[in-house]
Protein backbone atom coordinates (compact mmCIF):
# COMPACT_ATOMS: atom_id res chain seq x y z
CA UNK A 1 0.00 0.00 0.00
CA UNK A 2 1.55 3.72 -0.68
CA UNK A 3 2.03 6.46 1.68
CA UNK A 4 -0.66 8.74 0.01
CA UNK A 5 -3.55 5.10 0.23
CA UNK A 6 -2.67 5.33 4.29
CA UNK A 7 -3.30 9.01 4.86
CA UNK A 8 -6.38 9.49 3.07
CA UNK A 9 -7.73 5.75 4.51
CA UNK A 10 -7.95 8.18 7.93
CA UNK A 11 -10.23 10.33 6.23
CA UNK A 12 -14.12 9.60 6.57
CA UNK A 13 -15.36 8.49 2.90
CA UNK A 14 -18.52 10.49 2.70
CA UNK A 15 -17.70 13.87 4.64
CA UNK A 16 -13.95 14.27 4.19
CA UNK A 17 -13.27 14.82 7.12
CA UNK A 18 -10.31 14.00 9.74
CA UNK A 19 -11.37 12.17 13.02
CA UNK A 20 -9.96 13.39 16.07
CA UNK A 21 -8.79 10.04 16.89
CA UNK A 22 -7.08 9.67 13.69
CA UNK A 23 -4.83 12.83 15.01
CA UNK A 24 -4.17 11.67 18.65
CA UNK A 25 -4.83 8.08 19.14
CA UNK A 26 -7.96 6.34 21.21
CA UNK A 27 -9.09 8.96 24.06
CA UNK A 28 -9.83 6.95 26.94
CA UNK A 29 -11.62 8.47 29.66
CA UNK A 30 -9.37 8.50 32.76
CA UNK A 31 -11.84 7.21 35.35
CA UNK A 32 -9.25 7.63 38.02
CA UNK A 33 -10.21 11.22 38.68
CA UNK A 34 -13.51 10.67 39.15
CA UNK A 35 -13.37 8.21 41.32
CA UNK A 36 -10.76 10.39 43.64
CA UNK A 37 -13.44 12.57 43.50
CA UNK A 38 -16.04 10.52 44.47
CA UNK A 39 -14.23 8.94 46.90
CA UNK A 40 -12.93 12.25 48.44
CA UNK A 41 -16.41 13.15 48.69
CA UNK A 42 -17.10 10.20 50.47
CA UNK A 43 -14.72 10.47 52.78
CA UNK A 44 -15.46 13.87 53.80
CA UNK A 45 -19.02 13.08 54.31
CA UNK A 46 -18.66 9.75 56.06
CA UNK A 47 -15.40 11.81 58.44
CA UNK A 48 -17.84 14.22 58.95
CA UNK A 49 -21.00 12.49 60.04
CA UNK A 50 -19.30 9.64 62.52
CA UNK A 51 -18.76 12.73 64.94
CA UNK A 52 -22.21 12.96 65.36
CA UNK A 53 -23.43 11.29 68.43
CA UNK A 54 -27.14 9.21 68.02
CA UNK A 55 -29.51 10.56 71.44
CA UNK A 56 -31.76 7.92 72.52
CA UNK A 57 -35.00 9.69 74.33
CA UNK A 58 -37.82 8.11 76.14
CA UNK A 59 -40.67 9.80 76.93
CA UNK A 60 -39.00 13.25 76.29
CA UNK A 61 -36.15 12.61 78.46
CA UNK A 62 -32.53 11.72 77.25
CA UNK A 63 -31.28 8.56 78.47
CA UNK A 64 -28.43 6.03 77.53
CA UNK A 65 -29.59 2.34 77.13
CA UNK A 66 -29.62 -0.32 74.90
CA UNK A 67 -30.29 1.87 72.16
CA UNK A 68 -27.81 4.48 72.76
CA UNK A 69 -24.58 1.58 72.86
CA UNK A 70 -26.65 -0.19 69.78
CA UNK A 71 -26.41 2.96 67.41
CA UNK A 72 -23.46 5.30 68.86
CA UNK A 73 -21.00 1.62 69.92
CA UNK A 74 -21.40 -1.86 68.31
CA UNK A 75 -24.34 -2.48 65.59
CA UNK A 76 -23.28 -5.70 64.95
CA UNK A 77 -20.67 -8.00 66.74
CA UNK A 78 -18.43 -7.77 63.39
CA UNK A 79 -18.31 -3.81 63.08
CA UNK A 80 -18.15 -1.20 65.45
CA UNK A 81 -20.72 2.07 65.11
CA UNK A 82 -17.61 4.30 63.39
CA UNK A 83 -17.59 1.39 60.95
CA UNK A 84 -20.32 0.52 60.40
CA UNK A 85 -21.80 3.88 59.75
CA UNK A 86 -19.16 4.22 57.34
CA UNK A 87 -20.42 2.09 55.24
CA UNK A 88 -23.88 2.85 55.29
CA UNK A 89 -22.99 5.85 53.39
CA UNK A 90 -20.69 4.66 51.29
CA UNK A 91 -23.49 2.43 49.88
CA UNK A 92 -25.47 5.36 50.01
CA UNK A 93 -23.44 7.92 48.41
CA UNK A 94 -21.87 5.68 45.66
CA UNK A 95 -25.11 3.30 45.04
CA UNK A 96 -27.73 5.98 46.11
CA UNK A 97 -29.37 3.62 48.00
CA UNK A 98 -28.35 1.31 51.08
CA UNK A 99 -30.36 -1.59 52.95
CA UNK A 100 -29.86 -2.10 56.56
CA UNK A 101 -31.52 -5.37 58.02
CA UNK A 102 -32.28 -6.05 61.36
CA UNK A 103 -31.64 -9.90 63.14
CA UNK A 104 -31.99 -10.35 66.47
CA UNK A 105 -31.76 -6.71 67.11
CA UNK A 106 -28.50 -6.25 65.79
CA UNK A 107 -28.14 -4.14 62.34
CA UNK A 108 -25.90 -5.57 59.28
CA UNK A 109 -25.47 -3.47 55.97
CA UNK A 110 -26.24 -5.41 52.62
CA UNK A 111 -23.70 -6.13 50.19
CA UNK A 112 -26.92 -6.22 47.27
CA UNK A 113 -30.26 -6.98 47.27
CA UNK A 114 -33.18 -6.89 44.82
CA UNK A 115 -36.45 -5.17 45.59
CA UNK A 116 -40.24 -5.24 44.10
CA UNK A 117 -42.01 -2.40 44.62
CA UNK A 118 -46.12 -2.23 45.12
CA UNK A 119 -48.24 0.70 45.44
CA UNK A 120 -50.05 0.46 48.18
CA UNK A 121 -48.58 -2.84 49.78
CA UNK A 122 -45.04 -2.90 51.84
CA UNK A 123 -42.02 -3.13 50.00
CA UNK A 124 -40.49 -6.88 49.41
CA UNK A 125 -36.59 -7.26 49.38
CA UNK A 126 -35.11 -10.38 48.38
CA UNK A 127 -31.64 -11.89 47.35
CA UNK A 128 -29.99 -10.18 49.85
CA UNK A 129 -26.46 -10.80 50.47
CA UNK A 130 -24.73 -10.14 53.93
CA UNK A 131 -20.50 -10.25 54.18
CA UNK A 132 -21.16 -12.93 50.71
CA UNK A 133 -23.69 -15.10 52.17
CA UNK A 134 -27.15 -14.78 50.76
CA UNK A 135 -30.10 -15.01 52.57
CA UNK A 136 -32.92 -17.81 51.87
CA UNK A 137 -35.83 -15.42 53.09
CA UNK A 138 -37.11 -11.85 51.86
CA UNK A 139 -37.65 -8.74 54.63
CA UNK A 140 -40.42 -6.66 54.07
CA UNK A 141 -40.10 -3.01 54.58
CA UNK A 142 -40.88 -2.90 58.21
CA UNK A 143 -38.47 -5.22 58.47
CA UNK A 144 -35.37 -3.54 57.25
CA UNK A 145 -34.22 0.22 57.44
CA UNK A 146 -33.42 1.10 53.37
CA UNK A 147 -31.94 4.84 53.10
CA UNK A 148 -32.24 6.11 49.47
CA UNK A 149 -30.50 9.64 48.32
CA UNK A 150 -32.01 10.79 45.28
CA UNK A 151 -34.77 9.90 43.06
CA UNK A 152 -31.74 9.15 40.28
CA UNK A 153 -28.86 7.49 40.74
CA UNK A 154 -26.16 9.94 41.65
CA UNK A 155 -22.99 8.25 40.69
CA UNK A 156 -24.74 7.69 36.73
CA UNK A 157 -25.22 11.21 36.10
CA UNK A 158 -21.70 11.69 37.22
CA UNK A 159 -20.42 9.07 34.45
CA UNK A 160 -22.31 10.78 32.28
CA UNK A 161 -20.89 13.93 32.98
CA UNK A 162 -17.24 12.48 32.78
CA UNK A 163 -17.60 10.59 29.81
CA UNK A 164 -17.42 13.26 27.74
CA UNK A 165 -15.04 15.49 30.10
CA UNK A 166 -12.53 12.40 30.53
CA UNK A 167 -11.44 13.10 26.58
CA UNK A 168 -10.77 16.48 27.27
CA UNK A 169 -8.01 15.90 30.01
CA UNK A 170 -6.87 12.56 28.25
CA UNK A 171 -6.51 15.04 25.25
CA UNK A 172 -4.73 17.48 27.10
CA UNK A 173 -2.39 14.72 28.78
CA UNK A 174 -1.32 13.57 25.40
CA UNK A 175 -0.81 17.48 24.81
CA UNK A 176 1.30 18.08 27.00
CA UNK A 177 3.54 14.75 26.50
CA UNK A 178 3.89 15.77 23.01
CA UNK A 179 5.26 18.98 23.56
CA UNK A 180 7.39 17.77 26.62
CA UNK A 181 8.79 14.97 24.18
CA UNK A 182 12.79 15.33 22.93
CA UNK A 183 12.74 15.75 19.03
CA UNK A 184 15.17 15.71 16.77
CA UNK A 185 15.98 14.21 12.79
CA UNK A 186 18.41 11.98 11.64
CA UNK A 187 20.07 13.05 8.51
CA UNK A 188 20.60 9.90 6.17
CA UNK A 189 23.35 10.91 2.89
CA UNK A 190 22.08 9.87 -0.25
CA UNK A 191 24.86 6.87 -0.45
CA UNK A 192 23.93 5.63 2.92
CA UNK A 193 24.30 1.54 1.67
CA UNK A 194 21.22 -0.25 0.35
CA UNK A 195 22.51 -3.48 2.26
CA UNK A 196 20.72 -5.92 4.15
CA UNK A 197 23.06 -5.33 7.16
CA UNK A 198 22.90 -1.61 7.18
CA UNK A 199 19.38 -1.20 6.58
CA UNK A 200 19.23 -3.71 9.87
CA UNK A 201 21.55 -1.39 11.46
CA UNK A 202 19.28 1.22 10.53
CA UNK A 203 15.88 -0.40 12.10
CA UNK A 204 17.79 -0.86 14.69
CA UNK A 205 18.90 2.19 15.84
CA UNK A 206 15.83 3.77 15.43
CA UNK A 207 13.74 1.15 17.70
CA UNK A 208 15.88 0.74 20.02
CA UNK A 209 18.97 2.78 20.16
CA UNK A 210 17.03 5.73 19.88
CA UNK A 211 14.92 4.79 22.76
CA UNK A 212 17.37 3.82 25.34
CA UNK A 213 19.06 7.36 24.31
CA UNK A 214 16.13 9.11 24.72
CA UNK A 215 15.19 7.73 28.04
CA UNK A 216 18.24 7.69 29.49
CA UNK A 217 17.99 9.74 32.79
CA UNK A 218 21.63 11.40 33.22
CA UNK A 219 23.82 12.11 30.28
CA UNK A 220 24.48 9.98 27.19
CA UNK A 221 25.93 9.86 23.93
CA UNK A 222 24.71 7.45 20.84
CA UNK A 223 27.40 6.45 18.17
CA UNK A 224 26.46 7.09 14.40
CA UNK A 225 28.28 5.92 11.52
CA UNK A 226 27.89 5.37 7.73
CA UNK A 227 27.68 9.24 7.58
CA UNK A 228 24.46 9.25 10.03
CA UNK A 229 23.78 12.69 11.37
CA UNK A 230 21.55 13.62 14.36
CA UNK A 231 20.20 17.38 15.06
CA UNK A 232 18.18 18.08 18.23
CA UNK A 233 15.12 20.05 17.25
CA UNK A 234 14.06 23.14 19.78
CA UNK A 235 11.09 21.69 22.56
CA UNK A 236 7.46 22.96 22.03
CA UNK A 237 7.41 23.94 25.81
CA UNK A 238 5.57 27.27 25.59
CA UNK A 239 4.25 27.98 22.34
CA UNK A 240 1.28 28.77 21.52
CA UNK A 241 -1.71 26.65 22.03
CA UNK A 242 0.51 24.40 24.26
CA UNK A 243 -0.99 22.83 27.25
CA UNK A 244 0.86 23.08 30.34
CA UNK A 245 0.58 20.62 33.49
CA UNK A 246 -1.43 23.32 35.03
CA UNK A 247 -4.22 23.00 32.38
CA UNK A 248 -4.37 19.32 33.03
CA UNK A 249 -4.70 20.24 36.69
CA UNK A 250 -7.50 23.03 35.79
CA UNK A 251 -9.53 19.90 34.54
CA UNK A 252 -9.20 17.84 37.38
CA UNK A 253 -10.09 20.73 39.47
CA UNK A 254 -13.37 20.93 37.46
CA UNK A 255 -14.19 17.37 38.24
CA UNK A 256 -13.81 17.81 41.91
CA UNK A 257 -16.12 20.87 41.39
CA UNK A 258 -19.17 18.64 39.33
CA UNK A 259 -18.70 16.24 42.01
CA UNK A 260 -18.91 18.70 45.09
CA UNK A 261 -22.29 20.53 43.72
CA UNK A 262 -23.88 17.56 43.13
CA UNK A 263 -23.30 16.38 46.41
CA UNK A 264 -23.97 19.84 48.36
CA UNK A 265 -20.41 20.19 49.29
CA UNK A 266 -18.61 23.37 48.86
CA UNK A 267 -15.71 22.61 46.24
CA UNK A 268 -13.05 24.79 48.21
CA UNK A 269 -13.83 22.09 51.47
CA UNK A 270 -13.20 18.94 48.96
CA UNK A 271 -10.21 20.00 47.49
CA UNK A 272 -9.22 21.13 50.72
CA UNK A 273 -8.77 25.23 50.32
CA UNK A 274 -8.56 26.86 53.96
CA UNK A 275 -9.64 30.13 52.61
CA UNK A 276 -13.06 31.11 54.82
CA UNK A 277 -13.22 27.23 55.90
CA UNK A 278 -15.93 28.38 58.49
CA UNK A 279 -18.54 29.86 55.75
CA UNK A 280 -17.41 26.54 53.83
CA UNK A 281 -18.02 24.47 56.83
CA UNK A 282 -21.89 26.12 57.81
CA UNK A 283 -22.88 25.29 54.21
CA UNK A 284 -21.61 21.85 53.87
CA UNK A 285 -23.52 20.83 57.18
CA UNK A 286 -26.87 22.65 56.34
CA UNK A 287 -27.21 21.54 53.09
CA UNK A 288 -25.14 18.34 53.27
CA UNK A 289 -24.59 16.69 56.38
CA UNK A 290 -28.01 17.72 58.13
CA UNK A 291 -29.97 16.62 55.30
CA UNK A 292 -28.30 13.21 55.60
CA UNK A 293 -29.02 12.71 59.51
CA UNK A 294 -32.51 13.72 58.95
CA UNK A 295 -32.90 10.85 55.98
CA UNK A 296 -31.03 8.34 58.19
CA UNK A 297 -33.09 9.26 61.67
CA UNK A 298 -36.65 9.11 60.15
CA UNK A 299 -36.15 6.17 58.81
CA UNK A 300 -35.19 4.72 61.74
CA UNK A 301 -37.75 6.20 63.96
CA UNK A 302 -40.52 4.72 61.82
CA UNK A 303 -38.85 1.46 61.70
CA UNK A 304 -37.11 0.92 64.98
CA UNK A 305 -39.74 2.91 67.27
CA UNK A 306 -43.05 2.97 65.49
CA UNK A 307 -45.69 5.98 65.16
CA UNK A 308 -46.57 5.44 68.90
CA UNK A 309 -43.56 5.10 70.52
CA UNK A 310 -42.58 8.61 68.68
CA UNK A 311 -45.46 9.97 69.44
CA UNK A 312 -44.58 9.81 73.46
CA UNK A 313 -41.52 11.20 72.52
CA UNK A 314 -39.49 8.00 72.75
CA UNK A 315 -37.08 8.13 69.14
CA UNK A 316 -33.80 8.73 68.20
CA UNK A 317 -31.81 11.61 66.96
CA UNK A 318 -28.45 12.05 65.06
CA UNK A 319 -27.13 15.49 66.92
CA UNK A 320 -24.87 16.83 64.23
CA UNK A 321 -24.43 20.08 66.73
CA UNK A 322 -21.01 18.82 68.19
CA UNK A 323 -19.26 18.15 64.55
CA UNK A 324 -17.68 21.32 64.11
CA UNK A 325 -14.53 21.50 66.00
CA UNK A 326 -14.82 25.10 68.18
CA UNK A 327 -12.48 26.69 70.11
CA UNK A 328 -13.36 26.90 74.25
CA UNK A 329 -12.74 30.57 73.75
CA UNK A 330 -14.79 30.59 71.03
CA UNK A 331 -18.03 28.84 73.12
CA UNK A 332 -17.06 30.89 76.93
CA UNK A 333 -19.81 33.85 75.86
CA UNK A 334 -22.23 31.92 74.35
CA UNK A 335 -21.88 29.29 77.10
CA UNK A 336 -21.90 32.11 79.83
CA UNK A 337 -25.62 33.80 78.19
CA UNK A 338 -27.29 30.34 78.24
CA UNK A 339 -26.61 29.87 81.78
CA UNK A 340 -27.36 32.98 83.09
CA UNK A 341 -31.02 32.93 81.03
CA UNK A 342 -31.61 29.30 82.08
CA UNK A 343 -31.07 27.67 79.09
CA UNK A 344 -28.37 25.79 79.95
CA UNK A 345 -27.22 23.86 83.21
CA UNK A 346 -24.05 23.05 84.47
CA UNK A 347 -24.34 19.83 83.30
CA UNK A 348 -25.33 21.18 79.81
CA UNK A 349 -22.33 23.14 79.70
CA UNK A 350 -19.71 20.31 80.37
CA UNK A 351 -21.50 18.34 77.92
CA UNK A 352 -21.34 21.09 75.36
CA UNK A 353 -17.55 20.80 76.05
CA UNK A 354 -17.18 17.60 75.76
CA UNK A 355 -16.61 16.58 79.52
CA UNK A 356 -18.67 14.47 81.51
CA UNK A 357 -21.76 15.63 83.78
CA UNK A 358 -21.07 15.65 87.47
CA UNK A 359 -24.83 14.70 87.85
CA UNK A 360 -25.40 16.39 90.87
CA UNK A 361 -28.46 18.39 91.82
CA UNK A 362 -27.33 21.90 91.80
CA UNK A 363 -25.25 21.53 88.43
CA UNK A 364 -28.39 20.04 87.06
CA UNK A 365 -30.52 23.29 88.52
CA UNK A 366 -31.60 25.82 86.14
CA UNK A 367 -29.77 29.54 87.03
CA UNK A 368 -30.79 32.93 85.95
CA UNK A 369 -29.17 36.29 86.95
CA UNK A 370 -32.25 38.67 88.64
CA UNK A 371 -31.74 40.98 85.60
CA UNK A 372 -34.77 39.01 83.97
CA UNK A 373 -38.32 39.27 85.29
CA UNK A 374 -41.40 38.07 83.64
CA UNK A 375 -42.98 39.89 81.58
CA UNK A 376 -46.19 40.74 82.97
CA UNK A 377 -44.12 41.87 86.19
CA UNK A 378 -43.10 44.99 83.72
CA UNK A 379 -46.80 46.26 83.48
CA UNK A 380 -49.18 47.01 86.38
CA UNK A 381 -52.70 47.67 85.20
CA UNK A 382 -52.03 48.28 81.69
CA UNK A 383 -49.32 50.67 82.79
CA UNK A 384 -45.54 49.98 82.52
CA UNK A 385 -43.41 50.07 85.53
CA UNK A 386 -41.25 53.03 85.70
């Protein structure tokens, strides 16, 4: 076949035109970006939510029983709450859904299940498989606690995002190698010999000679003969419509940023920018992390303590209040105006801090300064006080 036969066989027979692929070899999508990023994400979230702390109430009053050492300890006898919880959202963030069963009032996290769905019947889940082994019998919804995200499947719209985006930075990868790459030409004199051994020689030194010269990490020298000549050619490093590693980095940047708003995150938390961490921080746990511990704690106060039990005010709740990591100087003020209006107790306050209670009856005791007065005490007949 000739030379000219191989260079138009690129082109496309009807339109004429040049594939991009023809140019710059298969693109494929580098899937190891994303799935930093999605894994980064999970990370973050999962780091973030373990600090929480599950309150057990009955009858409106806080207490720490079976339930508390069941949620905040040891859900299982394999897994510990840290986790254990862990997973759960793993499942949750990467699958969108996860399926928590319950067995002799311990909790154990699916590896995959199937469920059929009914109107206005419960929910039936069956081949469920636990640590590989699958389970002869189906749960019904009451049954098991199943935690869903989103009405679609997170992680699919992200692949669909990326498998379009992935060509751009495996584009700009093979960019940047090219104009990184050593170049040069090899000048070959018109009576360079026709012979079987030097045309050999000649294969040779371009396949492999070449190479080893080429990659050779400190200095090195390659021997021509037969009236060879070599000429290094200037490096593309900088021209025009070069990309640079910083471009490549630029696109990797923007997949941390798809996967961060579709997630609620801020992008500066996931790719771990300090700059006004706190604002970053308030978002990412009202939108992110709060909406989370309210999907995991309703669905376990409807399956765990029923309408009636809730009702009495015996539930569960995933306090998210102590995740931030705050400064003691930071809380003294704010600590010092909820004890002196009654809002807080001694008790409250260590608590706050992270210390035990001393569970004693005056740290327990409500205090307020004799600044305050009810309010009716300010009026007399109608009248204010003067």
């Amino acid at each position: 076949m000739k030379l000219w036969d191989v260079f138009t066989g690129w082109f496309n027979k009807n339109s004429g035109t040049l594939p991009l692929d023809a140019c710059i070899g298969e693109l494929t999508a580098e899937i190891w970006y994303k799935e930093l990023a999605l894994h980064s994400a999970m990370n973050l979230i999962a780091n973030t939510l373990v600090r929480g702390e599950f309150k057990t109430y009955d009858k409106g009053k806080e207490i720490k029983g079976d339930d508390y050492y069941l949620f905040n300890i040891e859900p299982n006898p394999n897994k510990n709450a840290n986790k254990f919880w862990r997973d759960v959202i793993y499942k949750l963030v990467y699958e969108n859904e996860c399926l928590v069963i319950q067995n002799n009032g311990r909790f154990y996290v699916a590896d995959s299940f199937a469920v059929g769905k009914f109107a206005f019947k419960d929910y039936v889940f069956g081949n469920i498989v636990v640590d590989g082994l699958q389970l002869k019998e189906s749960k019904i919804s009451p049954e098991v606690f199943h935690f869903e995200l989103h009405n679609g499947r997170l992680k699919t719209i992200i692949d669909g995002l990326y498998a379009s985006y992935g060509k751009l930075i495996a584009a700009s990868q093979d960019h940047y190698k090219r104009n990184n790459a050593r170049r040069g030409k090899l000048i070959v004199p018109t009576n360079y010999p026709q012979t079987e051994d030097a045309q050999s020689d000649l294969q040779d030194l371009l396949k492999r000679r070449f190479k080893r010269f080429f990659e050779a990490e400190g200095g090195a020298v390659i021997p021509l003969t037969n009236g060879l000549e070599y000429e290094e050619l200037e490096s593309n490093i900088g021209v025009k419509g070069g990309i640079e590693g910083r471009d490549i980095r630029a696109f990797v940047d923007d997949i941390f940023d798809m996967v961060a708003i579709a997630l609620q995150i801020p992008p500066s938390l996931l790719k771990g920018n300090v700059a006004d961490t706190e604002k970053a921080v308030n978002s990412y746990i009202a939108f992110c992390i709060n909406p989370l511990a309210e999907l995991i704690t309703d669905e376990v106060n409807r399956k765990w303590y029923g309408k009636e039990s809730y009702l009495q005010r015996s539930y569960v709740k995933l306090d998210t209040s102590k995740i931030k990591v705050v400064d003691i100087k930071d809380t003294a003020n704010a600590l010092d105006v909820l004890l002196r209006i009654g809002g807080y107790s001694i008790d409250d306050c260590l608590v706050t801090l992270g210390m035990e209670p001393l569970e004693t009856e005056w740290s327990k005791a409500r205090w307020m300064t004799k600044n305050y007065q009810r309010v009716e005490e300010s009026y007399k007949g109608g009248e204010r006080s003067g």
